[in-house]
Protein backbone atom coordinates (compact mmCIF):
# COMPACT_ATOMS: atom_id res chain seq x y z
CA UNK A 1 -13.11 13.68 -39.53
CA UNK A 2 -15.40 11.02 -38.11
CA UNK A 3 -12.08 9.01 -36.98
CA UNK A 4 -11.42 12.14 -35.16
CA UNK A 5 -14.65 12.80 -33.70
CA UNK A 6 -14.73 9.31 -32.15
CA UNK A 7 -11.32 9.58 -30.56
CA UNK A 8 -12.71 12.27 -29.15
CA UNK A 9 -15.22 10.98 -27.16
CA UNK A 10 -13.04 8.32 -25.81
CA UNK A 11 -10.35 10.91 -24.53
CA UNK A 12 -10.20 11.19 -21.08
CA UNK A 13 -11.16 14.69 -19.77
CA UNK A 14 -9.30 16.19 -17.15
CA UNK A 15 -11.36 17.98 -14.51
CA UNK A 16 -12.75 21.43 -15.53
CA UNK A 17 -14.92 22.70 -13.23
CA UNK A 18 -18.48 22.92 -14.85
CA UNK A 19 -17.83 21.53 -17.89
CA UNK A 20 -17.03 18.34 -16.87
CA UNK A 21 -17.69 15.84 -19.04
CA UNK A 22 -19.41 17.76 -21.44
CA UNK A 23 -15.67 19.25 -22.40
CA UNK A 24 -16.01 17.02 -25.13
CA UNK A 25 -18.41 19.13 -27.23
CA UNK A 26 -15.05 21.63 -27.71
CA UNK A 27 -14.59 18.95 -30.79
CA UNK A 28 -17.42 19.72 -32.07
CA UNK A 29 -18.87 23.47 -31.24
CA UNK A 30 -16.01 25.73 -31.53
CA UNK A 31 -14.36 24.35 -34.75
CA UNK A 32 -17.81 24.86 -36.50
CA UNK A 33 -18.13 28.54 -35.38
CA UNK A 34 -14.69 28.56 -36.61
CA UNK A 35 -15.23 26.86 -39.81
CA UNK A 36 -18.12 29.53 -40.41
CA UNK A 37 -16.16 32.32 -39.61
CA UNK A 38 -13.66 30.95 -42.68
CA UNK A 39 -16.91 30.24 -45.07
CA UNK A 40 -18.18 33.88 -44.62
CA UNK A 41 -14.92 35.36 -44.83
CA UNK A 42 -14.74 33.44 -48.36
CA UNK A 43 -18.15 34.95 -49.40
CA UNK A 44 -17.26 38.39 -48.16
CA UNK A 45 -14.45 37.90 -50.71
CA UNK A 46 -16.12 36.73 -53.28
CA UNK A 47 -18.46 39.82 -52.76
CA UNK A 48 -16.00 42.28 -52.94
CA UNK A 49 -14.62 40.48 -56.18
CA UNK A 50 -17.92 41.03 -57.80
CA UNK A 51 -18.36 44.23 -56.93
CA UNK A 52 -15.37 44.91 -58.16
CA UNK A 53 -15.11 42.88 -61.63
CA UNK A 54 -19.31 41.66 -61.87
CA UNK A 55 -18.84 38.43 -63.41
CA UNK A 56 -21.58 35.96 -62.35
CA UNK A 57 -18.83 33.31 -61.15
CA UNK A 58 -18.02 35.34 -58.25
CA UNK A 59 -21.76 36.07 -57.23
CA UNK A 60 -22.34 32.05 -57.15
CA UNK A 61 -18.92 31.64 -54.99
CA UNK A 62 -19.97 34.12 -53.21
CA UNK A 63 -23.59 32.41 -52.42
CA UNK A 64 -21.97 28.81 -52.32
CA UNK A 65 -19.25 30.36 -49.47
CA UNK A 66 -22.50 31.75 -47.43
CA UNK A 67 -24.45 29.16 -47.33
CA UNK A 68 -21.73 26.72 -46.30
CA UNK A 69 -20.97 29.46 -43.75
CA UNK A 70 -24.64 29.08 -42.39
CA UNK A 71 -25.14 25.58 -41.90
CA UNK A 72 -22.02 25.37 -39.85
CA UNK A 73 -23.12 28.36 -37.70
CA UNK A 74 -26.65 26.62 -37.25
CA UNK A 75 -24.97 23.36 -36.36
CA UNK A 76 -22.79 25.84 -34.10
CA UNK A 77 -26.02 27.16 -32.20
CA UNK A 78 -27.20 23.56 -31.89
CA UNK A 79 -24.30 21.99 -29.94
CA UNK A 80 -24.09 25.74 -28.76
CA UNK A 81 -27.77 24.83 -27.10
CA UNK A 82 -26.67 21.48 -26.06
CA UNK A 83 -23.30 22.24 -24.31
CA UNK A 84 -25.55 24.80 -22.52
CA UNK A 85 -28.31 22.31 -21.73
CA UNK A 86 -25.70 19.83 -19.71
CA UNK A 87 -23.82 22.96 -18.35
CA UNK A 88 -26.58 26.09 -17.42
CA UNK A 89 -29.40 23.91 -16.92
CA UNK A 90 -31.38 25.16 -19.78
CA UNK A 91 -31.45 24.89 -23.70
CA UNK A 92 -31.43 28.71 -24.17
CA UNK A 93 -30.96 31.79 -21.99
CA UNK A 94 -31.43 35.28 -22.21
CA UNK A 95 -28.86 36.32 -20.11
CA UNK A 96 -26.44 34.98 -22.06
CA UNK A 97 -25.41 37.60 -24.72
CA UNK A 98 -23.12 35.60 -27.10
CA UNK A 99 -25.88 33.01 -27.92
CA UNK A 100 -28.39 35.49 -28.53
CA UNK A 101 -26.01 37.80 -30.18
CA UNK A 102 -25.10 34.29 -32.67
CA UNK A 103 -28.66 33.73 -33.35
CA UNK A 104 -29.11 37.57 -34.68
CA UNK A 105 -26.30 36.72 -36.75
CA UNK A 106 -27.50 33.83 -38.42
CA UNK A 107 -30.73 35.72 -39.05
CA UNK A 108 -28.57 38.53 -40.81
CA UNK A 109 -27.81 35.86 -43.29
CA UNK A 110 -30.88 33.79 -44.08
CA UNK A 111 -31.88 37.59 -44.94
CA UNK A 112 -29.05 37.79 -47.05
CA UNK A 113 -30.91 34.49 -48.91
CA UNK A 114 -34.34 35.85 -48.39
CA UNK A 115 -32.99 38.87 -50.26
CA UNK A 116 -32.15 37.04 -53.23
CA UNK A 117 -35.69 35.80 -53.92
CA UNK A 118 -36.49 38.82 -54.13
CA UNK A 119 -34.83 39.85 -57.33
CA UNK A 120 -35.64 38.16 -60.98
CA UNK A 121 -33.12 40.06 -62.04
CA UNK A 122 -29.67 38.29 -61.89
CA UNK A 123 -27.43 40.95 -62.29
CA UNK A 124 -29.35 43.47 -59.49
CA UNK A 125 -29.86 40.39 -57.49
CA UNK A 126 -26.02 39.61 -57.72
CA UNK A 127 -25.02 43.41 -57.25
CA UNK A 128 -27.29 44.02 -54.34
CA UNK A 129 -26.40 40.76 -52.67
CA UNK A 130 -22.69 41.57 -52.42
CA UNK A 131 -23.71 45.03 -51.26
CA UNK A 132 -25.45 42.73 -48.44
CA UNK A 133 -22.87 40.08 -47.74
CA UNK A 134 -20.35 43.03 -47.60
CA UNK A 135 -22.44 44.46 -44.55
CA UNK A 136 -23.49 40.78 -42.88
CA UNK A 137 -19.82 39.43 -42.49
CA UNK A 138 -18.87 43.19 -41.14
CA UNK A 139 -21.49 42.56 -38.45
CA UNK A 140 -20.01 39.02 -37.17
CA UNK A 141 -16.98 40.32 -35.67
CA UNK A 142 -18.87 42.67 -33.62
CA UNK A 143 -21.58 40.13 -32.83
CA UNK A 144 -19.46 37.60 -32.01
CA UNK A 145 -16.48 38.34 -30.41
CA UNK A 146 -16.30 42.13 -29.70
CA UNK A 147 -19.59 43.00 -27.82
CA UNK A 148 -19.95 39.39 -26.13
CA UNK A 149 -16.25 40.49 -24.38
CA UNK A 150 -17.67 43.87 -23.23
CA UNK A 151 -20.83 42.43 -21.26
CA UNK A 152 -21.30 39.62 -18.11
CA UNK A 153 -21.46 35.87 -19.59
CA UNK A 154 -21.94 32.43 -18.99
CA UNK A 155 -19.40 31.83 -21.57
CA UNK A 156 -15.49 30.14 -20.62
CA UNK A 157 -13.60 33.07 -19.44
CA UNK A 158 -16.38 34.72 -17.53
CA UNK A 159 -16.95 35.11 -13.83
CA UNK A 160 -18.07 31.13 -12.77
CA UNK A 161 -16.76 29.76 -16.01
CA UNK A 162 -13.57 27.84 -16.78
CA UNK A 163 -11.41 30.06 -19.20
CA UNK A 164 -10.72 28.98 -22.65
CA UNK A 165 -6.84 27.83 -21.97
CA UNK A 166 -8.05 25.31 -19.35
CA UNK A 167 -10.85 23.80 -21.65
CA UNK A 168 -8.49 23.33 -24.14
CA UNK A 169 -6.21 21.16 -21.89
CA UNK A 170 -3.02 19.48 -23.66
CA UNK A 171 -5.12 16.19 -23.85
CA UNK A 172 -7.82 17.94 -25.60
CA UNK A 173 -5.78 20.10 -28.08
CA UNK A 174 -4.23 16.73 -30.04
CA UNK A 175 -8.16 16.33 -30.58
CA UNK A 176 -9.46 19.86 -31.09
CA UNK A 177 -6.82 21.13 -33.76
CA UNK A 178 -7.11 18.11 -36.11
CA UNK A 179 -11.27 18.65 -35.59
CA UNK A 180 -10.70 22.51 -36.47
CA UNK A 181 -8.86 20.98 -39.86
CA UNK A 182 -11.04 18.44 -39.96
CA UNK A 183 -14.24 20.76 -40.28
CA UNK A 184 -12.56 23.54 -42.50
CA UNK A 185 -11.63 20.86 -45.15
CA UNK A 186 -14.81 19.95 -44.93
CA UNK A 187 -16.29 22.83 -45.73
CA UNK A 188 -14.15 23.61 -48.69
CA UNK A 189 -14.99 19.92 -49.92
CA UNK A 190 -18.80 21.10 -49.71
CA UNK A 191 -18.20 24.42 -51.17
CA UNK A 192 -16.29 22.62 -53.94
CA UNK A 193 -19.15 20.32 -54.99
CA UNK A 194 -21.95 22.66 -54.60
CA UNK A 195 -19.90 25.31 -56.97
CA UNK A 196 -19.37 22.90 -59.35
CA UNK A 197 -23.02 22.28 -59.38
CA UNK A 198 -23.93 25.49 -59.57
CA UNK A 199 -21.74 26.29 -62.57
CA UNK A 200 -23.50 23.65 -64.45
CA UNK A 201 -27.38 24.63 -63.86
CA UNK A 202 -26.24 27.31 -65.09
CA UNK A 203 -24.50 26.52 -68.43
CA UNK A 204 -27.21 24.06 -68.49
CA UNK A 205 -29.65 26.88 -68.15
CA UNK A 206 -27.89 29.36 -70.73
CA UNK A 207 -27.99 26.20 -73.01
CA UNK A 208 -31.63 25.75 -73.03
CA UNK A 209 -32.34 29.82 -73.02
């Protein structure tokens, strides 16, 4: 992935209005709200699944998947901020609905984690979590793609923006689609390790109980 990020940045751009240089963050900002969207999708699963069956496996891959999910949506508003820095002249603006509509997402899930301290209880922690999860990745579509499309923005495919098809540029797309891979195998090799460590506190914890 870092191979691919560096060819990245020494791709020539072609000339998008706005963007600019600055094009280059595509690598980078979109394949991470993209890789989140696959990480929460993977917890809502793993929600359903316990709600359905509760065995304790599913509750952790359920938890493992979200908080992959949230670190690449942070990283997402980051470079989000960034990109908007170089393009809108500012770090943040209110009159942008998609960025403020991401940031109440992201908040919808460190609840989901604030919610789980909340319980000593595993099982009613685990049960009411998925209950949670269920609602939080219901909310993303809506937050992220469906109401952002119904109101004025800054965003690419807005009035004074460059739409989406000309960002991604043939000369950008041999970049962007490996970085999209790139990020989503990256993401499973997290949610791999940190499941696997998971599983052993707990046997580890069972063992000493």
């Amino acid at each position: 992935m870092s191979a691919v990020i560096s060819i990245g940045f020494l791709t020539p751009i072609p000339d998008i209005p706005i963007l600019k240089e600055s094009a280059r963050n595509l690598f980078l900002h979109v394949p991470m709200w993209l890789t989140m969207s696959v990480c929460f999708a993977a917890g809502l699963y793993y929600s359903i699944r316990y709600l359905n069956n509760p065995i304790m496996k599913f509750d952790r891959k359920a938890e493992t998947a979200t908080q992959i999910g949230l670190i690449f949506g942070i990283c997402g508003l980051l470079t989000g901020s960034l990109w908007a820095r170089f393009t809108w002249g500012t770090w943040w603006t209110f009159a942008e609905p998609r960025m403020n509509l991401s940031a109440l997402g992201m908040m919808i899930y460190v609840a989901y984690f604030v919610l789980r301290t909340a319980f000593n209880n595993p099982e009613k922690r685990a049960k009411i979590a998925a209950v949670f999860n269920v609602f939080a990745a219901t909310t993303i579509p809506f937050l992220l793609y469906i109401i952002p499309r119904q109101l004025p923005s800054l965003h690419p495919g807005a009035d004074g923006n460059p739409a989406f098809s000309e960002i991604t540029a043939p000369e950008l797309r041999y970049i962007f689609y490996p970085a999209v891979i790139g990020f989503i195998g990256l993401a499973v090799w997290l949610n791999d390790i940190l499941n696997r460590y998971k599983t052993v506190k707990h046997l580890t914890d069972q063992q000493r109980a």
